[in-house]
Protein backbone atom coordinates (compact mmCIF):
# COMPACT_ATOMS: atom_id res chain seq x y z
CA UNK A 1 79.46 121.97 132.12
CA UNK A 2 82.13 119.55 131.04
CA UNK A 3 85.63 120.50 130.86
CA UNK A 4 87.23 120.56 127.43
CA UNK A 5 90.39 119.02 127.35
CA UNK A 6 93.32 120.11 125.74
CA UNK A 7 95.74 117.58 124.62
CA UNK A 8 99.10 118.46 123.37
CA UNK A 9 100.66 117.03 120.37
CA UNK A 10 103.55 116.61 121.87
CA UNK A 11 107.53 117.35 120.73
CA UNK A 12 109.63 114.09 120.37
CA UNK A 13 112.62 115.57 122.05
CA UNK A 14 116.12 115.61 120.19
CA UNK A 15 119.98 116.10 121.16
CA UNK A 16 121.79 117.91 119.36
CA UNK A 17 122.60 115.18 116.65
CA UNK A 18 119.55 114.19 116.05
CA UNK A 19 119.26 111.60 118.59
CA UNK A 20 116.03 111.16 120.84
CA UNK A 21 116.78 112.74 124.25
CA UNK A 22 114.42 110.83 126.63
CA UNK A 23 115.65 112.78 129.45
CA UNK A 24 113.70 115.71 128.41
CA UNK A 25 110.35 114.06 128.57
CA UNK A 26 110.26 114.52 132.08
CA UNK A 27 110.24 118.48 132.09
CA UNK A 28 107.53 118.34 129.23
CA UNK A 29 105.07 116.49 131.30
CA UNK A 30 105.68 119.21 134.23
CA UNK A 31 105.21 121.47 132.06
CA UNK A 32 101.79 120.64 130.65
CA UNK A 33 101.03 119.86 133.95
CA UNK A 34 101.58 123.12 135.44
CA UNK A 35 100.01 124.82 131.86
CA UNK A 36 96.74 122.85 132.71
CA UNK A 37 97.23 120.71 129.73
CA UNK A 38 95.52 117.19 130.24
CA UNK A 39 97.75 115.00 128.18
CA UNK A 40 99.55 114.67 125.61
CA UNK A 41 99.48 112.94 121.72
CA UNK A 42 102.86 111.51 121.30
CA UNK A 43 104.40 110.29 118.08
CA UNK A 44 102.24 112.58 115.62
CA UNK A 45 103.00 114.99 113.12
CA UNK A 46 104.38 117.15 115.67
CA UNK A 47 106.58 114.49 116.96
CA UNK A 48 107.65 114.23 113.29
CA UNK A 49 106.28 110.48 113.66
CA UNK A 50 107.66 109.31 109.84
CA UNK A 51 111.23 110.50 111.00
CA UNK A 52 111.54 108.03 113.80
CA UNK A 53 112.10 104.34 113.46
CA UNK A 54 109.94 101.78 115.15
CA UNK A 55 112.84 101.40 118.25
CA UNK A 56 112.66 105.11 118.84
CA UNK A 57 108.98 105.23 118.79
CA UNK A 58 108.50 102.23 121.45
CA UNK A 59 111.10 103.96 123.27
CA UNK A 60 109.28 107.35 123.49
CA UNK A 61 105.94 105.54 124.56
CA UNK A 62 108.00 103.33 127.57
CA UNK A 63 109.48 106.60 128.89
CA UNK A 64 106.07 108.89 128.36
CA UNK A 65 104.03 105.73 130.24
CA UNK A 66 106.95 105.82 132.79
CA UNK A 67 106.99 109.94 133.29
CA UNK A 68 102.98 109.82 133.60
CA UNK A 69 102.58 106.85 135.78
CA UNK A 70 100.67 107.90 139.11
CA UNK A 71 100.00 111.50 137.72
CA UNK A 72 96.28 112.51 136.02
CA UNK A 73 98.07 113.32 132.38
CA UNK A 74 96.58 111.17 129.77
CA UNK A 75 99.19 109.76 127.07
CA UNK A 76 97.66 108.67 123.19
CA UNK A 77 99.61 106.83 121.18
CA UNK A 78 100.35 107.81 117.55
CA UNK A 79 100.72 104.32 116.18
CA UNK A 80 100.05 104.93 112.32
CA UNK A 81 102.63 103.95 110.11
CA UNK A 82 103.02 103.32 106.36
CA UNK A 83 104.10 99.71 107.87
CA UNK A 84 101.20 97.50 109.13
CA UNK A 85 103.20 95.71 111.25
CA UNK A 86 104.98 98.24 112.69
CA UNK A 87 101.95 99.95 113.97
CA UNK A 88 100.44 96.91 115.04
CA UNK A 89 103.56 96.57 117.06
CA UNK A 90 103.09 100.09 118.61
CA UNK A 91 99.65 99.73 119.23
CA UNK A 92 100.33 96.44 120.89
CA UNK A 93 103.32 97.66 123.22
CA UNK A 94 100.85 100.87 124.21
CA UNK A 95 98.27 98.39 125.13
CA UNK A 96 100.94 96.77 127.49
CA UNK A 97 102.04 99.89 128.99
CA UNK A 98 98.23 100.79 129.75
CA UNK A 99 98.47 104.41 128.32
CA UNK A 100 95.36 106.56 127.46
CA UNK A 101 94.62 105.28 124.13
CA UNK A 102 95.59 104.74 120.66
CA UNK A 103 95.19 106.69 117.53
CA UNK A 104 96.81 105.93 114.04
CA UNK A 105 96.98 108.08 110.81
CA UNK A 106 96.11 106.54 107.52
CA UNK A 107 99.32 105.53 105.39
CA UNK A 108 99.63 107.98 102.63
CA UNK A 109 102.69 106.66 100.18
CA UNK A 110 100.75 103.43 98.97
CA UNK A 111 97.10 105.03 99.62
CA UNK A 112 94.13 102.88 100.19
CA UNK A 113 91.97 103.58 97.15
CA UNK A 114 88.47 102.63 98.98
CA UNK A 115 86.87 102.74 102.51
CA UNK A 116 86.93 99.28 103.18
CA UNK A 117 90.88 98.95 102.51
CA UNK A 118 91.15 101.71 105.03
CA UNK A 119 88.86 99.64 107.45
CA UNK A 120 90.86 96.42 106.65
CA UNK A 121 94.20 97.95 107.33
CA UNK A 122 93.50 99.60 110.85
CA UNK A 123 91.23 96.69 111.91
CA UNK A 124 94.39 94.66 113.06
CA UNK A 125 96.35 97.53 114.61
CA UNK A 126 93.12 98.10 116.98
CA UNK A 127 92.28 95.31 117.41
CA UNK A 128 96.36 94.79 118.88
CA UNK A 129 95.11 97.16 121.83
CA UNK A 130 91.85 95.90 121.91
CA UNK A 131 91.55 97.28 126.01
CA UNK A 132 91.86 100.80 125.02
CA UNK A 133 89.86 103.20 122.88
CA UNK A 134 90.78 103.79 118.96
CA UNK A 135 90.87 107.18 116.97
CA UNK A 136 91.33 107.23 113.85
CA UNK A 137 93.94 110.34 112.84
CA UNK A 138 91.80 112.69 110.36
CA UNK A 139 94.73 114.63 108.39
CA UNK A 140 94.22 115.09 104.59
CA UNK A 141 96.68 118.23 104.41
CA UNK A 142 99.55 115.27 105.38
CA UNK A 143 98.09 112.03 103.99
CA UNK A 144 96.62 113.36 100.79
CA UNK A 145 93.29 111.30 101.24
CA UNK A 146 90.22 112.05 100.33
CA UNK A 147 88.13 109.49 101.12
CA UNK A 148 84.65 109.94 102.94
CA UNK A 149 84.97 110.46 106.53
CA UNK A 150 81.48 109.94 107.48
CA UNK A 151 82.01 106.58 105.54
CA UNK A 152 85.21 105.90 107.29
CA UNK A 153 83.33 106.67 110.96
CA UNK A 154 80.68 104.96 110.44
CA UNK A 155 81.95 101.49 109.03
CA UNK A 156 84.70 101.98 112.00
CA UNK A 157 81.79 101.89 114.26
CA UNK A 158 80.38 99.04 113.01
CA UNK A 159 83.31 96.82 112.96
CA UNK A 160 86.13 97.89 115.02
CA UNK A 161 85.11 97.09 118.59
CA UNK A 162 87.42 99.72 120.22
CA UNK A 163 86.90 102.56 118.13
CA UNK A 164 85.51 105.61 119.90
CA UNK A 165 86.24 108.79 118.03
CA UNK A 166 88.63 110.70 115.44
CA UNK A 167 91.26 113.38 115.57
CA UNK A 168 89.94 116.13 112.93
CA UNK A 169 93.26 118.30 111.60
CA UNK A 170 91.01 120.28 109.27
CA UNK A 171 89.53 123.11 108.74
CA UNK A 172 86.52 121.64 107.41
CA UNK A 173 83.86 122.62 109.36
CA UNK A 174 80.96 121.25 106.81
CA UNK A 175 83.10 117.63 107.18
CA UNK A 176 82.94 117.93 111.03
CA UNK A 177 79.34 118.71 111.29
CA UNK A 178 79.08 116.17 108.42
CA UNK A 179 80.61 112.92 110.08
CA UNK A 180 79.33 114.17 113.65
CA UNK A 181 75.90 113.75 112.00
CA UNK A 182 76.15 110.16 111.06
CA UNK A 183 78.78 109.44 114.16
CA UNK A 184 76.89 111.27 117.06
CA UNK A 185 78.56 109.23 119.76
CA UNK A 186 81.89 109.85 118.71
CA UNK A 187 84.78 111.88 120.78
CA UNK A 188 86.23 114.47 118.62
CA UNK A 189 89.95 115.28 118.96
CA UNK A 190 89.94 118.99 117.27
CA UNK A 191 93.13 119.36 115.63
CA UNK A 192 93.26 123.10 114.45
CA UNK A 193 94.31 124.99 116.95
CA UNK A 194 93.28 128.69 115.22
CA UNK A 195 89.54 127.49 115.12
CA UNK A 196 88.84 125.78 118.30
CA UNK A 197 86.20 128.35 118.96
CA UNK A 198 84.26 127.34 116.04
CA UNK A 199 84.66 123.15 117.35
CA UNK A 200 83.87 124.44 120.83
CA UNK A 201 80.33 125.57 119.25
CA UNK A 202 79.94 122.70 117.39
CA UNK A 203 79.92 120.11 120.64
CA UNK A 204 83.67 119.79 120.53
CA UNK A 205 85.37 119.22 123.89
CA UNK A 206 88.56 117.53 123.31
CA UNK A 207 91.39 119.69 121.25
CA UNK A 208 94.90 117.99 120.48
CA UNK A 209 97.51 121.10 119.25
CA UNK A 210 100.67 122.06 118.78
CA UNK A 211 99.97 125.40 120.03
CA UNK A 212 98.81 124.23 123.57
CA UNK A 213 102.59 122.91 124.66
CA UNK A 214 103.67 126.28 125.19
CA UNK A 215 100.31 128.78 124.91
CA UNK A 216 98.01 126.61 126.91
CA UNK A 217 96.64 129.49 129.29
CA UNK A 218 95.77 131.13 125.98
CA UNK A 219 93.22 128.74 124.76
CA UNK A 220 92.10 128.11 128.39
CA UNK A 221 91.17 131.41 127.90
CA UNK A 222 89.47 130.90 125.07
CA UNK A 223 87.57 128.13 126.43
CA UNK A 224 86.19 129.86 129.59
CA UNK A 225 85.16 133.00 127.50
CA UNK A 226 82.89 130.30 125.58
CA UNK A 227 81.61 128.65 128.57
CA UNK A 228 80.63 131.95 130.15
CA UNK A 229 78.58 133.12 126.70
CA UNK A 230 81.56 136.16 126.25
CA UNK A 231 82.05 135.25 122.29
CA UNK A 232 83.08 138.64 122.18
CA UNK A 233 86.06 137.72 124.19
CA UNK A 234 86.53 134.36 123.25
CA UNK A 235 86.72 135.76 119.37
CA UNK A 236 89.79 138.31 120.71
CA UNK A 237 91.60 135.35 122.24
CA UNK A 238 91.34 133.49 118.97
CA UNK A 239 92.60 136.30 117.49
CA UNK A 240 95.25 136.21 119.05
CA UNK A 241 96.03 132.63 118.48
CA UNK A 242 95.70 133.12 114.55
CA UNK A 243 98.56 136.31 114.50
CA UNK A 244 100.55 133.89 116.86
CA UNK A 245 100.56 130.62 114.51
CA UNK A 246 100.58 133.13 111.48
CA UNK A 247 103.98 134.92 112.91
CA UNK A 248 105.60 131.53 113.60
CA UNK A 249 105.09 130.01 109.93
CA UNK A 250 107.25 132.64 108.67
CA UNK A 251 110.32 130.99 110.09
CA UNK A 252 108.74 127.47 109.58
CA UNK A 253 106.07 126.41 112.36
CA UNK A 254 107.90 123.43 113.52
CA UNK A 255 111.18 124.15 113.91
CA UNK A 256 110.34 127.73 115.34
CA UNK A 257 108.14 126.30 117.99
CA UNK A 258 110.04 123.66 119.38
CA UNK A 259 112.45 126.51 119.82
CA UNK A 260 109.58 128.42 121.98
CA UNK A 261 109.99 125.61 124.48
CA UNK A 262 113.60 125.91 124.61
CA UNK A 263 112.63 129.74 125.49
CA UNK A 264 110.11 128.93 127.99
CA UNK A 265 113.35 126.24 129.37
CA UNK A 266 112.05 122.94 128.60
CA UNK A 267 114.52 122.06 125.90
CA UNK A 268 112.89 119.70 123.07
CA UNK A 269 115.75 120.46 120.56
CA UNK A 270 116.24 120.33 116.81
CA UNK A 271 113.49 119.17 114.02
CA UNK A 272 115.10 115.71 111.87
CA UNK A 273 115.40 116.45 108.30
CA UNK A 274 114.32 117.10 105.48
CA UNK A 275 112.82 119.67 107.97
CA UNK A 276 114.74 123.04 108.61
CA UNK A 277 115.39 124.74 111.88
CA UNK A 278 114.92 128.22 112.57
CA UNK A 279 117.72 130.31 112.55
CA UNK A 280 118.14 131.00 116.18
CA UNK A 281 119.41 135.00 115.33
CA UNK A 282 115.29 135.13 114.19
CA UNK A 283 114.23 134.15 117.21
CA UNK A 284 114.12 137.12 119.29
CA UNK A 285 111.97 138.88 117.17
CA UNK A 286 109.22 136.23 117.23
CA UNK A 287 109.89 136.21 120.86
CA UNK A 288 109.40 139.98 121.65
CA UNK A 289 106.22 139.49 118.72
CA UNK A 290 104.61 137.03 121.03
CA UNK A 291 105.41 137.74 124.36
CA UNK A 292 103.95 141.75 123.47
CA UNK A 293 100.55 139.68 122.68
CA UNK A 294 100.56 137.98 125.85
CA UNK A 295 100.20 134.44 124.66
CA UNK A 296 102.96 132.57 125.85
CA UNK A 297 102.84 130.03 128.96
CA UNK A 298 104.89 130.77 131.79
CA UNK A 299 108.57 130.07 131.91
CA UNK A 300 109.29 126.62 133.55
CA UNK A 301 111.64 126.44 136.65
């Protein structure tokens, strides 16, 4: 049975100014390493990919390509911008590094108002890394659009040579059976961490999440349950998972998990504004919360 793999979006890591910290990229690939985590998504609306500028991005991908090099972690590429240029300069610069693949997020300030425009826009940015595969970034909840996906996959696979899948951040399960219907040969990137027993059962082995950077074992646990036929474990794991995600939003998801992986000691620290951190005295609450439902990775040494 194959393997699903579990991708995670990764943290861009910050110093306490604000500044990128490359330094800490290092102890995050360990880390998902030792989790069983089999790459990560870098650059995407986990790595708060609209608060970086185009230096800091290429940056991040040169030191991810550099901490990965010779190990069996797979790094994708968030190139999407609002910029065309820009991401065609990312996607470019991750085809020249020789990472994983590329994936790229419709803009969402100026929207493209049809299918095509969509098609027309992204055609140049894969078509800059035409050696590696293309995903297109699924998202509405972020960009706001709501154009056809099965449209979007299937005029994707007739023109864009590279393309070979999406990343689906929904919880649209009638879309995902949808576009998987017209786009059978497509790789799915599963992007909601909470349901990824109900992607697993629709054909679904490839999950990106925030989740798995510091509860990996959890959905690993999760995942076996399913390949074994235990649903009835698998559906107490993803339990689990939901009370875990729905604890953390109460402090602000982001900010409150990048300072889980400062608990577990690999440091990421703070979120960029107009995103809040977490108040650190609120901390050890969620902590104790989390650690009582046995959900949390390992600490890393």
């Amino acid at each position: 049975m194959t393997r699903t793999e579990l991708i995670a979006a990764a943290y861009t890591p910050m110093c306490a100014d604000g500044a990128l910290n490359l330094d800490s990229v290092e102890p995050m690939a360990e880390h998902c390493l030792a989790t069983e985590v089999d790459g990560v998504f870098i650059a995407g609306s986990t790595g708060e990919c609209h608060s970086l500028t185009l230096p800091e991005r290429m940056a991040l991908n040169e030191q991810w390509a550099n901490v990965a090099r010779g190990t069996e972690l797979q790094v994708i590429s968030h190139v999407g911008s609002h910029s065309q240029p820009d991401a065609i300069e990312l996607a470019r610069q991750s085809s020249e590094l020789g990472l994983t693949a590329i994936s790229a997020v419709a803009p969402s300030y100026f929207k493209p108002a049809s299918v095509a425009d969509l098609v027309d826009f992204m055609k140049p940015v894969a078509a800059a890394a035409e050696d590696l595969p293309f995903y297109y970034y699924h998202i509405p909840p972020m960009t706001g659009l709501t154009l056809s996906l099965p449209e979007i996959a299937q005029r994707f696979r007739e023109e864009v040579p590279n393309y070979a899948g999406y990343k689906f951040s929904s919880t649209d399960l009638e879309l995902l059976q949808l576009t998987q219907a017209v786009d059978p040969n497509a790789k799915v990137f599963f992007g909601t961490d909470q349901m990824l027993i109900a992607a697993w059962i629709f054909g679904v082995r490839a999950a990106v999440g925030s989740t798995y950077n510091f509860a990996a074992p959890l959905y690993r646990r999760i995942l076996d349950a399913c390949e074994r036929g235990d649903l009835e474990t698998a559906r107490h794991e993803q339990g689990l998972s939901v009370r875990m995600v729905d604890a953390m939003r109460k402090t602000g998801f982001l900010g409150t998990s990048k300072a889980l992986m400062k608990h577990l000691g690999v440091d990421c620290g703070p979120i960029r504004s107009p995103l809040a951190n977490v108040d650190p005295a609120k901390m050890g609450p969620i902590i104790e919360e989390l650690e009582a439902m046995d959900v949390l990775a390992p600490a890393f040494r």
